[in-house]
Protein backbone atom coordinates (compact mmCIF):
# COMPACT_ATOMS: atom_id res chain seq x y z
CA UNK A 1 73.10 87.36 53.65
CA UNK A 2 74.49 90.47 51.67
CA UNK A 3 72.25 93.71 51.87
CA UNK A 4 73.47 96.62 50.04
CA UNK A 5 72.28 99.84 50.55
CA UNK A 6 71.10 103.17 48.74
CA UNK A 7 70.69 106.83 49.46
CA UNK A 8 67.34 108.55 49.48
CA UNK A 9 65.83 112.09 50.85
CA UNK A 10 63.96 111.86 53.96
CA UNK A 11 61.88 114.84 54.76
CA UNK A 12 62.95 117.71 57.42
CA UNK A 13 59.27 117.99 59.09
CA UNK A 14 56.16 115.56 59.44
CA UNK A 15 53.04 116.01 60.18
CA UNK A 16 50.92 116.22 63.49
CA UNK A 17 47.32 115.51 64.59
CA UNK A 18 45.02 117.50 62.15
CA UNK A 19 48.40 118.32 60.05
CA UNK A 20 50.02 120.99 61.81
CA UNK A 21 53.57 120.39 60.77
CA UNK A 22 56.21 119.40 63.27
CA UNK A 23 60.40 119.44 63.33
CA UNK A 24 60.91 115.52 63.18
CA UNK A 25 65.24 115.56 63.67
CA UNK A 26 64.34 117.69 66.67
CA UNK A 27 61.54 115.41 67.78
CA UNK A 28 63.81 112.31 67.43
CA UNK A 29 66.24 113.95 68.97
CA UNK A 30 64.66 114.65 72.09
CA UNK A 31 64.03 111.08 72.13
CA UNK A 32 67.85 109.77 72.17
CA UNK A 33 68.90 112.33 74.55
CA UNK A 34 66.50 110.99 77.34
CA UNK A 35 67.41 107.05 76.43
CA UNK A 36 71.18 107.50 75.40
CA UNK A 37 71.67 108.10 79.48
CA UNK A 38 69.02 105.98 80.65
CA UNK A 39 70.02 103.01 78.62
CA UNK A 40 73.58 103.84 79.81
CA UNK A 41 72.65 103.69 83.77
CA UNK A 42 70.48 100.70 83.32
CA UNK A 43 73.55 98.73 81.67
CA UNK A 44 76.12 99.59 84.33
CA UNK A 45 73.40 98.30 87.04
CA UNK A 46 73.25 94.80 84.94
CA UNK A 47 76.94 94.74 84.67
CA UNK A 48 77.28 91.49 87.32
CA UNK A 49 78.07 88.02 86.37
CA UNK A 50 74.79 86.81 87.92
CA UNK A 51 72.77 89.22 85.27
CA UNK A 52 74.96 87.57 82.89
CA UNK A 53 74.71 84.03 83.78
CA UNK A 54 70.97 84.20 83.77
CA UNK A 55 70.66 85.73 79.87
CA UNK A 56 71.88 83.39 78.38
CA UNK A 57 68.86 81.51 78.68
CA UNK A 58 66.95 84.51 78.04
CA UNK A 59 64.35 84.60 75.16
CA UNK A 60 62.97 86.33 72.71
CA UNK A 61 61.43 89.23 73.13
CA UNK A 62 63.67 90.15 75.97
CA UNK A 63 62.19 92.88 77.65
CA UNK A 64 59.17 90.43 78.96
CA UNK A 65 61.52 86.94 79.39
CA UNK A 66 64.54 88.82 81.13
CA UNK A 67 65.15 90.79 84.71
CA UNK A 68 65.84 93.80 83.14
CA UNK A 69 64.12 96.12 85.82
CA UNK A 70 61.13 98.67 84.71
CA UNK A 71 61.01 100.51 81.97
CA UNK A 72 62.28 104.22 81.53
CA UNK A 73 59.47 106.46 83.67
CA UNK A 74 58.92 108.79 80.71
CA UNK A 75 58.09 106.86 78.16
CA UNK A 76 54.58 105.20 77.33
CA UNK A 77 54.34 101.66 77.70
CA UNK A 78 55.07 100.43 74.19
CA UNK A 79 57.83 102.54 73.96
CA UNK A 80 59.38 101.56 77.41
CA UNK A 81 59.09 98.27 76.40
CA UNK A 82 60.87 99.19 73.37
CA UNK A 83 63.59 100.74 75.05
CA UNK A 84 64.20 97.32 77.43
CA UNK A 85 64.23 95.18 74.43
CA UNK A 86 67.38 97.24 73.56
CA UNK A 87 69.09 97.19 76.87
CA UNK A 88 67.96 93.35 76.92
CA UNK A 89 69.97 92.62 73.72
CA UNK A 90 72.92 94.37 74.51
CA UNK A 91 72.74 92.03 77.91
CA UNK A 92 72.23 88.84 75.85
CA UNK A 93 75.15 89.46 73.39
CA UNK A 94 77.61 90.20 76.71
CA UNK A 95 76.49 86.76 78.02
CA UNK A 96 77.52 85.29 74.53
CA UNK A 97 81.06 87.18 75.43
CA UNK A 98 80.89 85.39 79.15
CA UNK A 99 80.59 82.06 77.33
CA UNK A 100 83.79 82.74 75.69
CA UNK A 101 85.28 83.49 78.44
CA UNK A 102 84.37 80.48 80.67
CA UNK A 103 85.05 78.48 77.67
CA UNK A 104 88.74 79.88 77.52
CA UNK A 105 88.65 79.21 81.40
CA UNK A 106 87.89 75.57 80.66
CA UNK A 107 91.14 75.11 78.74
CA UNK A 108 93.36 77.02 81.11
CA UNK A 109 97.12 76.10 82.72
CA UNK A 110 100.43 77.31 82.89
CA UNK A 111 100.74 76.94 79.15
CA UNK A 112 97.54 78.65 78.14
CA UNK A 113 99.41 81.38 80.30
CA UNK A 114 102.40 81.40 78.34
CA UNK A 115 100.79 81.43 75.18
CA UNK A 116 98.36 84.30 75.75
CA UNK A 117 101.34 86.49 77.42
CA UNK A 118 103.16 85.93 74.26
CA UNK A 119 100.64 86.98 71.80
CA UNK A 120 99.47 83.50 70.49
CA UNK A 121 95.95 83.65 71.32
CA UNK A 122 94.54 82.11 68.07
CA UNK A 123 96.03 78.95 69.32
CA UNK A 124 94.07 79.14 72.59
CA UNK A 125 91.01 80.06 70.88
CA UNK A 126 91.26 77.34 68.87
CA UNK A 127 92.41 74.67 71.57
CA UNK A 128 88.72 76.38 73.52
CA UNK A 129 86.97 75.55 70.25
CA UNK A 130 87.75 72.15 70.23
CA UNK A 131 86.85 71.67 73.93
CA UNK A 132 83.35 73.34 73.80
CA UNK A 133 81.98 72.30 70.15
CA UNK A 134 78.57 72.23 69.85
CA UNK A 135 77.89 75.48 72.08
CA UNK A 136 77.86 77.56 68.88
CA UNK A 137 80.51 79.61 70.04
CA UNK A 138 82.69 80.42 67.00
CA UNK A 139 86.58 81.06 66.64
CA UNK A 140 86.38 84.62 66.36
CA UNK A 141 84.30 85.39 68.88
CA UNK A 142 86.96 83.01 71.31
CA UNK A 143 89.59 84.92 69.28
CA UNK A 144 88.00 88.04 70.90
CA UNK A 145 87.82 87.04 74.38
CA UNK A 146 91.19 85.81 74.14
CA UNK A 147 92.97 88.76 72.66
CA UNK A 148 90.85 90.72 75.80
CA UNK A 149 91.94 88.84 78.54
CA UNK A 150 96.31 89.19 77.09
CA UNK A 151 95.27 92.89 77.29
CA UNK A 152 94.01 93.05 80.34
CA UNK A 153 97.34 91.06 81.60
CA UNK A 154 99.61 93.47 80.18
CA UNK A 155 97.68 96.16 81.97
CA UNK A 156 97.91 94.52 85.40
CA UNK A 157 102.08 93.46 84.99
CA UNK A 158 103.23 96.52 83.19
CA UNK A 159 105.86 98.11 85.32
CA UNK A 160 104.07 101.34 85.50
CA UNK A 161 100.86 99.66 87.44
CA UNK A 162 103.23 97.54 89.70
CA UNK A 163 105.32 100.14 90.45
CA UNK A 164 102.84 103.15 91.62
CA UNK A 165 101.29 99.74 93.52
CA UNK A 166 104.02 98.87 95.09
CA UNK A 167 104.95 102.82 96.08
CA UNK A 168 101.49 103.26 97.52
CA UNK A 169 101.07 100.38 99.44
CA UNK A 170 98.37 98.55 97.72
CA UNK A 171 98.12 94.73 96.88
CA UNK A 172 98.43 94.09 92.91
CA UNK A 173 95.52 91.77 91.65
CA UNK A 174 96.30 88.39 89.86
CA UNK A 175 97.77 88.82 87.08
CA UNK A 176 95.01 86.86 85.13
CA UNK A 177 91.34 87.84 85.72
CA UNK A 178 89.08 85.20 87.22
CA UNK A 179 85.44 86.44 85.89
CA UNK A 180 84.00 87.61 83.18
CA UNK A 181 83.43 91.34 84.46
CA UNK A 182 87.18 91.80 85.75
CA UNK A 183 87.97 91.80 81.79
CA UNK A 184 84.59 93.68 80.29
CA UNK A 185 84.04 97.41 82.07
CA UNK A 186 80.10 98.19 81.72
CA UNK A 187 79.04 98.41 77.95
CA UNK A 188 78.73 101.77 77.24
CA UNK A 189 76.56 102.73 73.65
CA UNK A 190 77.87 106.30 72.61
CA UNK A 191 75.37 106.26 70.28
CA UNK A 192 71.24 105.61 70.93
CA UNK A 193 69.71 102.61 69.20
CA UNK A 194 66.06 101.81 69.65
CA UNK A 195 64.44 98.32 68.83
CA UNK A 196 60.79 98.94 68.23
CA UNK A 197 58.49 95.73 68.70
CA UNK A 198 56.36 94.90 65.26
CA UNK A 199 54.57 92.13 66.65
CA UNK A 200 50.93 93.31 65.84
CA UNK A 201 51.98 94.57 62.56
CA UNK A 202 52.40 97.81 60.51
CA UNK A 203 48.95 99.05 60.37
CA UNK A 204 48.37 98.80 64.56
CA UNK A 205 51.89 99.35 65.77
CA UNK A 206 52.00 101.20 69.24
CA UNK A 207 55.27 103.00 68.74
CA UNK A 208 55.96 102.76 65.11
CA UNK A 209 53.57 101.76 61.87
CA UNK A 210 54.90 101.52 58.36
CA UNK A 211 53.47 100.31 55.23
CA UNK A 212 54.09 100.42 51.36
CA UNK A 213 51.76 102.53 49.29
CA UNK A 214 49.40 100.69 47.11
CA UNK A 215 51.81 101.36 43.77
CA UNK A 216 55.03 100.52 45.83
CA UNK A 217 56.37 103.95 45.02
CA UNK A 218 56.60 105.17 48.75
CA UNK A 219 56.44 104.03 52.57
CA UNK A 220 53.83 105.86 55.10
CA UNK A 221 55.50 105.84 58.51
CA UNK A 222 53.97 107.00 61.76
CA UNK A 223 55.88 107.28 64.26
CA UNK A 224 55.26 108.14 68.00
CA UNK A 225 57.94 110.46 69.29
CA UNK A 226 58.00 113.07 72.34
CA UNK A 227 56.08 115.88 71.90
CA UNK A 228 58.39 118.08 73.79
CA UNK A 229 61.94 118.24 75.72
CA UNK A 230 60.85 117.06 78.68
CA UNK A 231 59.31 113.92 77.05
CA UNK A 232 56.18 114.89 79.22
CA UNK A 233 53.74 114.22 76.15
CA UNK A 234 54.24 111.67 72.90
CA UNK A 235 52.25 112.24 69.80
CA UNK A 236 52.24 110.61 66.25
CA UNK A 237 54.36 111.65 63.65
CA UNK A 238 53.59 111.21 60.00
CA UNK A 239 55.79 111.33 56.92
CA UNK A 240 56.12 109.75 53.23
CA UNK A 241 59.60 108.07 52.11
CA UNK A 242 59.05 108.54 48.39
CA UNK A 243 61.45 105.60 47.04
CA UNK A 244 63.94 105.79 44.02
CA UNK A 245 61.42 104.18 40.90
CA UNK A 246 64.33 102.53 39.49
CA UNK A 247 64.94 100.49 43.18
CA UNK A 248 61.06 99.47 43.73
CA UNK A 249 59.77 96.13 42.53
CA UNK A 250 56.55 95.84 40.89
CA UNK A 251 54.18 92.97 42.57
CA UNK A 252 56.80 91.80 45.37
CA UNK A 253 54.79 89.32 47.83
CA UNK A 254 53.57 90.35 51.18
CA UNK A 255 56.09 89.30 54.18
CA UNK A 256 55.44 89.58 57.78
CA UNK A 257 57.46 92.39 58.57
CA UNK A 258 60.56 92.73 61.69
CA UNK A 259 60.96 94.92 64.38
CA UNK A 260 62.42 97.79 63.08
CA UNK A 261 64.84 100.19 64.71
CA UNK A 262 65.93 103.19 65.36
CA UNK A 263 69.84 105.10 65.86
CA UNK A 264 72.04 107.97 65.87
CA UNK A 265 74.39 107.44 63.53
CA UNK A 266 77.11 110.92 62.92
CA UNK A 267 74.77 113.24 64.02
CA UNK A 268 71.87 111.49 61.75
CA UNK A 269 68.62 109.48 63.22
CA UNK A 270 68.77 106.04 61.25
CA UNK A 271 65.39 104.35 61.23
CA UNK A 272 65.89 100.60 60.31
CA UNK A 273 62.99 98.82 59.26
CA UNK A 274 63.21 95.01 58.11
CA UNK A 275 60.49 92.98 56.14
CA UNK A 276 59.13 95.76 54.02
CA UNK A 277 59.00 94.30 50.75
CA UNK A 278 61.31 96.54 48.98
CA UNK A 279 63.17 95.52 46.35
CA UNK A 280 66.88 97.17 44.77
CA UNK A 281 68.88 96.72 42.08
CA UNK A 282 72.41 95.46 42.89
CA UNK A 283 75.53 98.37 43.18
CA UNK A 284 77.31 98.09 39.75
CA UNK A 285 80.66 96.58 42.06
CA UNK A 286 78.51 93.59 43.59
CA UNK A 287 78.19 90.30 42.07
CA UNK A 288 75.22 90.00 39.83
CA UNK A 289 73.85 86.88 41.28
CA UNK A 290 73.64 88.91 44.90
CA UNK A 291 69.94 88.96 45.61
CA UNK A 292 69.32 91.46 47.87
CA UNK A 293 69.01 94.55 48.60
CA UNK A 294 67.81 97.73 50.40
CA UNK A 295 67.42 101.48 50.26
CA UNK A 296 69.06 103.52 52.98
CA UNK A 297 67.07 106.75 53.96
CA UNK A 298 69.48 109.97 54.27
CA UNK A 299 68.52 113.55 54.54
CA UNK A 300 72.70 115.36 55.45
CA UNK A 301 73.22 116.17 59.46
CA UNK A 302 69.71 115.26 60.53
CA UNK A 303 66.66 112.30 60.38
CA UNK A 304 67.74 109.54 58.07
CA UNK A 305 65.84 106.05 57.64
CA UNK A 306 67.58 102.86 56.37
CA UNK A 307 64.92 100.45 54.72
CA UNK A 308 66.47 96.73 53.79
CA UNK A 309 64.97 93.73 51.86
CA UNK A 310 64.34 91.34 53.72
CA UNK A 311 66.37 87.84 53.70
């Protein structure tokens, strides 16, 4: 699938309650700088190859089929959940990374050495490929694994390492890691992303309700964010996206719409929100027949929204 995107304003401020109007980039803010950390801590404490082992199987959503722990203490429910969801996925993609890895383990001997200390890991990945077909575990993502595991080699042999072991007396680890963790250090986001859960739908959402206007010309978004720095008390936000007229489809059918989600992205919030009928022209460089399309919310060095057509 090929989305392309467009600028549009978002507004500065929203509204609160009976309308008293509220800073929303500050509001959002406050938001990603209690997760960022907590999300952070709660993916260093997952970091073991059992945590690993077990996600794999993990499904969807992940916050209520995986062992991810509680949720964050100052959020409400819906939003804690929202917040494990995120810390879940970031889990099940690292136990993608582990299959890799134990794939590449599957194919290894002296020569599988050599190779990877020479630099020709595509021919390892590829040899892996062969051995675990079917596992939909591509080339690239082998390729990956691969090219981590030479690095992490070089680091233990290089004459530097050896030598201030050797000077201080302590015993240099095998030169080729044995588990998945001894190449991948903790995965550490530098910037906050937040899945919200859509299941019951844009009009009853617990953290996060959108919905085109009647003419198509604009999206309503509430949107329940911390009330104050301390994340003590959460209140709805509400705001209008006005849309570019030239970029909005007349008529589109109604789809169930995806869990949207929200990031920091250079110093900008970047709400995500998939499924929401929108409809774009293609950028003058694409291909004509390119079907899709989206409309990316910006407003400079603070809140920005990214809306996308669905596939």
């Amino acid at each position: 699938m090929v989305t392309l995107a467009y600028p549009i304003a978002l507004p500065d401020t929203a509204r609160e309650g009976k309308g008293q109007t509220v800073d929303l980039a500050q509001r959002l803010g406050w938001l990603f700088a209690g997760l960022l950390p907590w999300a952070n801590r709660r993916l260093a404490d997952l970091h073991r190859e059992e945590v690993y082992e077990a996600a794999g199987n993990w499904r969807s959503p992940v916050w209520k089929h995986g062992d991810l722990g509680a949720p964050p203490d100052w959020a409400p429910s819906r939003a804690g959940r929202c917040a494990l969801e995120t810390v879940g996925r970031v889990i099940r993609s690292q136990a993608q990374r582990r299959r890799a890895f134990e794939a590449l383990r599957a194919v290894w001997d002296t020569e599988t050495e050599s190779e990877l200390a020479a630099g020709r890991s595509y021919a390892v990945a590829c040899r892996a490929a062969e051995v675990c077909a079917g596992e939909a575990l591509t080339t690239g993502s082998l390729l990956g694994v691969a090219e981590q595991m030479k690095a992490e080699y070089h680091r233990r042999t290089s004459a530097y390492r050896t030598g201030w072991e050797s000077f201080c007396g302590v015993p240099s680890p095998p030169p080729w890691p044995s588990t998945y963790v001894e190449v991948q250090s903790p995965p550490v986001p530098n910037r906050p992303l937040l899945t919200y859960a859509a299941d019951d739908g844009g009009t009853d959402g617990q953290a996060i309700r959108y919905a085109l206007t009647l003419d198509g010309s604009a999206l309503a978004i509430r949107l329940l964010a911390p009330a104050n720095a301390d994340l003590s008390r959460w209140s709805w936000c509400q705001f209008r996206l006005d849309l570019p007229r030239r970029k909005v489809g007349p008529e589109l059918p109604r789809r169930r719409s995806r869990a949207p989600q929200s990031r920091l992205l250079d110093g900008s919030v970047v709400i995500t929100a998939r499924g929401l009928h929108i409809h774009g022209a293609p950028h003058p460089a694409a291909h004509r027949r390119l079907p899709h399309a989206g409309a990316q919310v910006q407003g400079g060095a603070k809140t920005v929204g990214e809306v996308r057509h669905p596939p």
